[in-house]
N, C-alpha and C. Protein backbone atom coordinates (compact mmCIF):
# COMPACT_ATOMS: atom_id res chain seq x y z
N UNK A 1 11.62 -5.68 15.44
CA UNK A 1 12.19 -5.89 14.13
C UNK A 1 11.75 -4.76 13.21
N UNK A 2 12.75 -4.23 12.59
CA UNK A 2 12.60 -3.48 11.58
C UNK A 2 12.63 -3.94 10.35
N UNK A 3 11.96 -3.64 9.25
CA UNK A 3 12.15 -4.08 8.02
C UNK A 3 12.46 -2.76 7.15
N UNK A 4 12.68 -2.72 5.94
CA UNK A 4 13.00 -2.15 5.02
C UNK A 4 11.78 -2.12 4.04
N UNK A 5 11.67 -1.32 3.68
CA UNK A 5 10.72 -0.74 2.20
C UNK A 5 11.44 -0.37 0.93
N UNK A 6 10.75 -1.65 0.39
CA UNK A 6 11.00 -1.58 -1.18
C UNK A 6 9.97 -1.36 -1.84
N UNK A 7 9.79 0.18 -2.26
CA UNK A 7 8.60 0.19 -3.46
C UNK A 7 9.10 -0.41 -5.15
N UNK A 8 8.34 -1.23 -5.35
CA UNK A 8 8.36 -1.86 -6.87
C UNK A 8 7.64 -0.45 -7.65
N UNK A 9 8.54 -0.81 -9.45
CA UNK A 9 8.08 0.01 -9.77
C UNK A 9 6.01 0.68 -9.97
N UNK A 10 5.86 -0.59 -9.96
CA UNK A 10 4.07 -0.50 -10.20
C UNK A 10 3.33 0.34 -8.84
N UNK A 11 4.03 0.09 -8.27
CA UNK A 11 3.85 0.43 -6.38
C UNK A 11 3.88 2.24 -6.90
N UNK A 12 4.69 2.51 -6.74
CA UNK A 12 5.52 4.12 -7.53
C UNK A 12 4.41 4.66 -8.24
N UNK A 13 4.39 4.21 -9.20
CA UNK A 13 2.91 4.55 -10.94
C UNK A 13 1.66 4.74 -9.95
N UNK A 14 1.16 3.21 -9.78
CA UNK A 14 -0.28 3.72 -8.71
C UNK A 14 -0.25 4.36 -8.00
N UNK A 15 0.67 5.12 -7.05
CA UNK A 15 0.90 5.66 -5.92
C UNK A 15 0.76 7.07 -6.46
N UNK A 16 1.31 7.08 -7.67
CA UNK A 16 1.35 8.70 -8.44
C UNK A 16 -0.08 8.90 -8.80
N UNK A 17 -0.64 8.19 -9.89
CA UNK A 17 -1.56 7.61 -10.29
C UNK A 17 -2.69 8.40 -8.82
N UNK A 18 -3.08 7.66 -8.01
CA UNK A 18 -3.90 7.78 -6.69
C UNK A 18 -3.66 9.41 -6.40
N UNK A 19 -2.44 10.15 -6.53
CA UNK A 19 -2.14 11.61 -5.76
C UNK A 19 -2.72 12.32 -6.75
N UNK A 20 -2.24 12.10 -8.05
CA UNK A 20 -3.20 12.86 -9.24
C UNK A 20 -4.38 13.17 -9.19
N UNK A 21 -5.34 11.55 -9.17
CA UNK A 21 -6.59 12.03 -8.80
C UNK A 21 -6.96 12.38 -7.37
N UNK A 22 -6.53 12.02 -6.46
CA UNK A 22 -6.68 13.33 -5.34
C UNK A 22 -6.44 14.17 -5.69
N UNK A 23 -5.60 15.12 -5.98
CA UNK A 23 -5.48 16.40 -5.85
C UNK A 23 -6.52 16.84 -7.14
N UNK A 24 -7.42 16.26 -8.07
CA UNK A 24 -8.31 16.69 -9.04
C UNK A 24 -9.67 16.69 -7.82
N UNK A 25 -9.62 15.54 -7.34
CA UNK A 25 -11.37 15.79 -6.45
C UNK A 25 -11.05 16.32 -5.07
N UNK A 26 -9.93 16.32 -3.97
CA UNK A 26 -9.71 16.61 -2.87
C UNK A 26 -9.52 18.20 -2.87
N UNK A 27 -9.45 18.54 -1.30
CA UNK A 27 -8.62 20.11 -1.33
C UNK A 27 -6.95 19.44 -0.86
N UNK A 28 -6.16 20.63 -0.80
CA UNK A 28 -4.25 20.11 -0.83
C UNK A 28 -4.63 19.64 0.70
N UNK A 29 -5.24 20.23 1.74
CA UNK A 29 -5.19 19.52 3.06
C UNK A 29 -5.75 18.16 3.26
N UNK A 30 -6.75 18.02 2.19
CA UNK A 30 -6.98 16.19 2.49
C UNK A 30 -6.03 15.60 2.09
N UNK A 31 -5.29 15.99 0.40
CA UNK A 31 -4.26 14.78 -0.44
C UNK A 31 -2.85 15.02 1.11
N UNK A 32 -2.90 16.12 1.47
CA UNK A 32 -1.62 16.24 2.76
C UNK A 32 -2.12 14.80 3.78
N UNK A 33 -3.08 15.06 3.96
CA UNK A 33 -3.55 14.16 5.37
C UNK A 33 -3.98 12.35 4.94
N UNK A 34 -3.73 12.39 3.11
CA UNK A 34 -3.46 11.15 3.00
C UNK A 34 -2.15 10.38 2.79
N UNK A 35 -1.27 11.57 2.36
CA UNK A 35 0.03 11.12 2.38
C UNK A 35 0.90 10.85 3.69
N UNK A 36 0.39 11.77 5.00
CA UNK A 36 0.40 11.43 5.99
C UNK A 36 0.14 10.18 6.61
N UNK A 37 -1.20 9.33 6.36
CA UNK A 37 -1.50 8.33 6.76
C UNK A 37 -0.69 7.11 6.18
N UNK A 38 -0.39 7.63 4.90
CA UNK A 38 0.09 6.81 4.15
C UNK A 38 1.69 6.24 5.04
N UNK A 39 2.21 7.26 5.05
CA UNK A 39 3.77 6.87 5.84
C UNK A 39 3.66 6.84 6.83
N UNK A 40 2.63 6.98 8.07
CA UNK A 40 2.22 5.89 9.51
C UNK A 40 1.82 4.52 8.99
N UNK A 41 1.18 4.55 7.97
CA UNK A 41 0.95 3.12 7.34
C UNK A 41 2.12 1.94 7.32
N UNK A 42 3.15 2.85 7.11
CA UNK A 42 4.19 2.36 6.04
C UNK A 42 5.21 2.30 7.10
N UNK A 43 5.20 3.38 8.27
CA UNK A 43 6.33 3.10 9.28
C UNK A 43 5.29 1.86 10.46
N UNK A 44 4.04 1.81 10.50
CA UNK A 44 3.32 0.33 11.49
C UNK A 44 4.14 -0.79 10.28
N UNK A 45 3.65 -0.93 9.28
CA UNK A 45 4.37 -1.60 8.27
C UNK A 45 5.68 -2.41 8.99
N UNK A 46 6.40 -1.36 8.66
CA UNK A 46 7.83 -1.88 8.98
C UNK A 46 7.98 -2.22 10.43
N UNK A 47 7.41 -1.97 11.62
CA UNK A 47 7.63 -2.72 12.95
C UNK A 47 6.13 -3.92 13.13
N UNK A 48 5.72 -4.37 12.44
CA UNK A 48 4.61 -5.17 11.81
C UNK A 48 4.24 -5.85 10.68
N UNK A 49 4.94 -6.55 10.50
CA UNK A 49 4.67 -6.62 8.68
C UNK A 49 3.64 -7.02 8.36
N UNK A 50 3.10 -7.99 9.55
CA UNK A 50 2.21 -9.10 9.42
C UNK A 50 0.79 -8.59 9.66
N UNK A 51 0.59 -7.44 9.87
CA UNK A 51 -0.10 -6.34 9.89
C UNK A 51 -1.94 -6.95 9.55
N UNK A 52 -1.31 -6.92 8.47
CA UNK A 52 -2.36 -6.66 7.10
C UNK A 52 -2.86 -8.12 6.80
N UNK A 53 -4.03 -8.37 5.86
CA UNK A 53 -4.47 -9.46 5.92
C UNK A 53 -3.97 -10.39 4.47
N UNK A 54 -3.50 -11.50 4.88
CA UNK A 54 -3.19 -12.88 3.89
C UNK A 54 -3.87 -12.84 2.93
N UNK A 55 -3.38 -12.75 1.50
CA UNK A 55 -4.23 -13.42 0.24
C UNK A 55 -3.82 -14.58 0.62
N UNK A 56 -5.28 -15.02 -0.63
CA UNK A 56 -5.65 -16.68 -0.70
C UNK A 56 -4.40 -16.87 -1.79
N UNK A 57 -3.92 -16.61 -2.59
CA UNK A 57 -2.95 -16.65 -3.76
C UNK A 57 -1.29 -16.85 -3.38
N UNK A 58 -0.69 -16.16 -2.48
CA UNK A 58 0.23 -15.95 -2.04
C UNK A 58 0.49 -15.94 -0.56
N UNK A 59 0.72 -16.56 0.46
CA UNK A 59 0.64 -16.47 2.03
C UNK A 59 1.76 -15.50 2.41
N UNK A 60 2.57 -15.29 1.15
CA UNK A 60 3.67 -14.00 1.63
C UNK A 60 3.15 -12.62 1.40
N UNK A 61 2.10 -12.59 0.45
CA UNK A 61 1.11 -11.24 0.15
C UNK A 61 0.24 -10.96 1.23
N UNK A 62 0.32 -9.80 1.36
CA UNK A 62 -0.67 -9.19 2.73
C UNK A 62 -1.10 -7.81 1.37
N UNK A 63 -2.50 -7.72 2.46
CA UNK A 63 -2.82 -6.39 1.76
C UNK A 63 -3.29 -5.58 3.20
N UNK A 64 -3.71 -4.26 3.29
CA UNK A 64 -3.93 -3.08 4.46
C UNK A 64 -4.50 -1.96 3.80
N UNK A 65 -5.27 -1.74 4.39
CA UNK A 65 -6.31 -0.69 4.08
C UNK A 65 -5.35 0.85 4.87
N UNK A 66 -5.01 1.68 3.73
CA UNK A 66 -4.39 3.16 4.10
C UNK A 66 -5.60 4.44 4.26
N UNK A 67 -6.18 3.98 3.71
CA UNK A 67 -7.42 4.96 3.72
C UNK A 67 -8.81 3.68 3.62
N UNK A 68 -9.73 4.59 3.29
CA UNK A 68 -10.94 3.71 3.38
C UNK A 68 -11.61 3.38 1.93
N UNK A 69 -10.38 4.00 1.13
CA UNK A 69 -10.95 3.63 -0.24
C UNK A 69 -9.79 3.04 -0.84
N UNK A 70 -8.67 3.06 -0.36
CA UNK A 70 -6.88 2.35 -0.98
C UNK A 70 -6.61 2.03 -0.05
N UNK A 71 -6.40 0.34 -0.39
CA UNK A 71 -5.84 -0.02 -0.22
C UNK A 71 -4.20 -0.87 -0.54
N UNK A 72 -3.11 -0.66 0.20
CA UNK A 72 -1.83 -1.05 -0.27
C UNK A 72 -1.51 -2.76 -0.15
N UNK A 73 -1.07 -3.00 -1.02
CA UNK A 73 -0.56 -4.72 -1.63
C UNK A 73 0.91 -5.06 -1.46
N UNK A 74 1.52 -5.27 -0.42
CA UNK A 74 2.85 -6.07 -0.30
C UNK A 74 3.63 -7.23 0.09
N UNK A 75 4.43 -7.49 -0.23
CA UNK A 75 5.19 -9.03 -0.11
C UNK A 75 5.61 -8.81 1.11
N UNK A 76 6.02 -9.45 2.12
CA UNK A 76 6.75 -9.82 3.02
C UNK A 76 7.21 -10.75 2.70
N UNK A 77 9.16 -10.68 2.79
CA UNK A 77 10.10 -11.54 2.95
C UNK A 77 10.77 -11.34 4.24
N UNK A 78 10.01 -12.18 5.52
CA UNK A 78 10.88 -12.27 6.43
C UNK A 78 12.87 -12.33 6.60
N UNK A 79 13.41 -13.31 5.70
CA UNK A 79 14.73 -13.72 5.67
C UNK A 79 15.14 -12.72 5.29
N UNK A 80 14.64 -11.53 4.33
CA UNK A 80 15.61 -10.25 4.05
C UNK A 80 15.54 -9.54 5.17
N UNK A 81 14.27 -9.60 5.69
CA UNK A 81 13.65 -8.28 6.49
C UNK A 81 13.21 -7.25 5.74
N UNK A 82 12.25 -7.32 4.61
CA UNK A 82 11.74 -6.81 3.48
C UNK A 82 10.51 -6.75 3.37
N UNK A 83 9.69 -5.52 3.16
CA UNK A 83 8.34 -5.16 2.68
C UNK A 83 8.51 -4.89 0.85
N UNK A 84 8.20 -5.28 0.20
CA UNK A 84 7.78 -4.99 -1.22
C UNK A 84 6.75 -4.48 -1.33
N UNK A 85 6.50 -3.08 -1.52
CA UNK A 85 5.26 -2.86 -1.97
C UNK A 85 5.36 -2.79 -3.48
N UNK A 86 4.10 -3.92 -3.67
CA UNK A 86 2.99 -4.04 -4.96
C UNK A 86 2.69 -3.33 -6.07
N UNK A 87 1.81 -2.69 -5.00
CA UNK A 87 0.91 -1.81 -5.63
C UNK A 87 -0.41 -1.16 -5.09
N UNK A 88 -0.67 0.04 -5.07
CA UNK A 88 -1.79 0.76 -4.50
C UNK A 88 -3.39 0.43 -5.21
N UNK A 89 -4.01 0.51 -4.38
CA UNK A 89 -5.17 -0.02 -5.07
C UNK A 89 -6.61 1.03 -4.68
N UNK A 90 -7.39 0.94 -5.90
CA UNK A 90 -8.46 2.17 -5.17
C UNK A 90 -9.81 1.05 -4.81
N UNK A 91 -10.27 0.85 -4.23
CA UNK A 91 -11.01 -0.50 -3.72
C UNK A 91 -12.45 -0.58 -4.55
N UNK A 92 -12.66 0.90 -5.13
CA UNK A 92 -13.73 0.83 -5.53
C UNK A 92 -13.63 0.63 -7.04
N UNK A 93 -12.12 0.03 -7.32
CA UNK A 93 -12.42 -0.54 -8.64
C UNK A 93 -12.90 -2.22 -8.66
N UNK A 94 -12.94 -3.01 -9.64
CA UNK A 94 -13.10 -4.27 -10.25
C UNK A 94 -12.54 -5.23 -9.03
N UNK A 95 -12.41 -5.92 -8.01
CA UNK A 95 -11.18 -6.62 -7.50
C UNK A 95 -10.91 -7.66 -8.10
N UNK A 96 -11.68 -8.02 -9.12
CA UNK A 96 -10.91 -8.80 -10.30
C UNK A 96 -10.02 -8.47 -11.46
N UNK A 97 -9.61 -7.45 -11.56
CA UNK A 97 -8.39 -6.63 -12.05
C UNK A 97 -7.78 -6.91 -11.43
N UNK A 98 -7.25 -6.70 -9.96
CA UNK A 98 -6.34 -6.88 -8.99
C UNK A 98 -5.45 -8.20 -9.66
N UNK A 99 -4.25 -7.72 -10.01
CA UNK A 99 -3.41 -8.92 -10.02
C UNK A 99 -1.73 -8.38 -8.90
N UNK A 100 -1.15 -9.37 -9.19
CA UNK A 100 -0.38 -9.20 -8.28
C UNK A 100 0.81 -10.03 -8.43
């Protein structure tokens, strides 16, 4: 099964948001080799949805670790065949900010 990727707009912002400050503390070959991981992330994603691990809040929310410091937040809607991504997250903030 294939699914489809829908980035929400918040998904988009953090995602920009996250490359910005990489490319302020990284060199261009790490922010390369995270955007890389990022879309193996995102193509396991889509032949996996179920991937990633269940919030307590939502049983359709999964979250997955893309790197070892962001992690990505999305819906699965089986009946569309749909990934929503969330929103990107840097882990070493608050996880009580985290809303969703």
């Amino acid at each position: 099964m294939v699914c489809e990727i829908i980035w929400s707009p918040k998904a988009i912002a953090t995602y920009i948001q996250i490359l910005k400050y990489l490319e302020t503390e990284w060199t261009r070959k790490e922010v390369n080799n995270f955007i890389t991981r990022v879309e193996g992330k995102l193509q396991t994603l889509q032949m996996q949805p179920k991937i990633g691990n269940q919030t307590s809040k939502n049983p359709a929310v999964f979250r997955t670790l893309v790197h070892k410091k962001i992690t990505v937040v999305y819906k699965y809607k089986p009946l569309k065949k749909e990934i929503e991504l969330i929103t990107f997250w840097n882990n070493q903030q608050d996880p009580k900010k985290l809303k969703f």
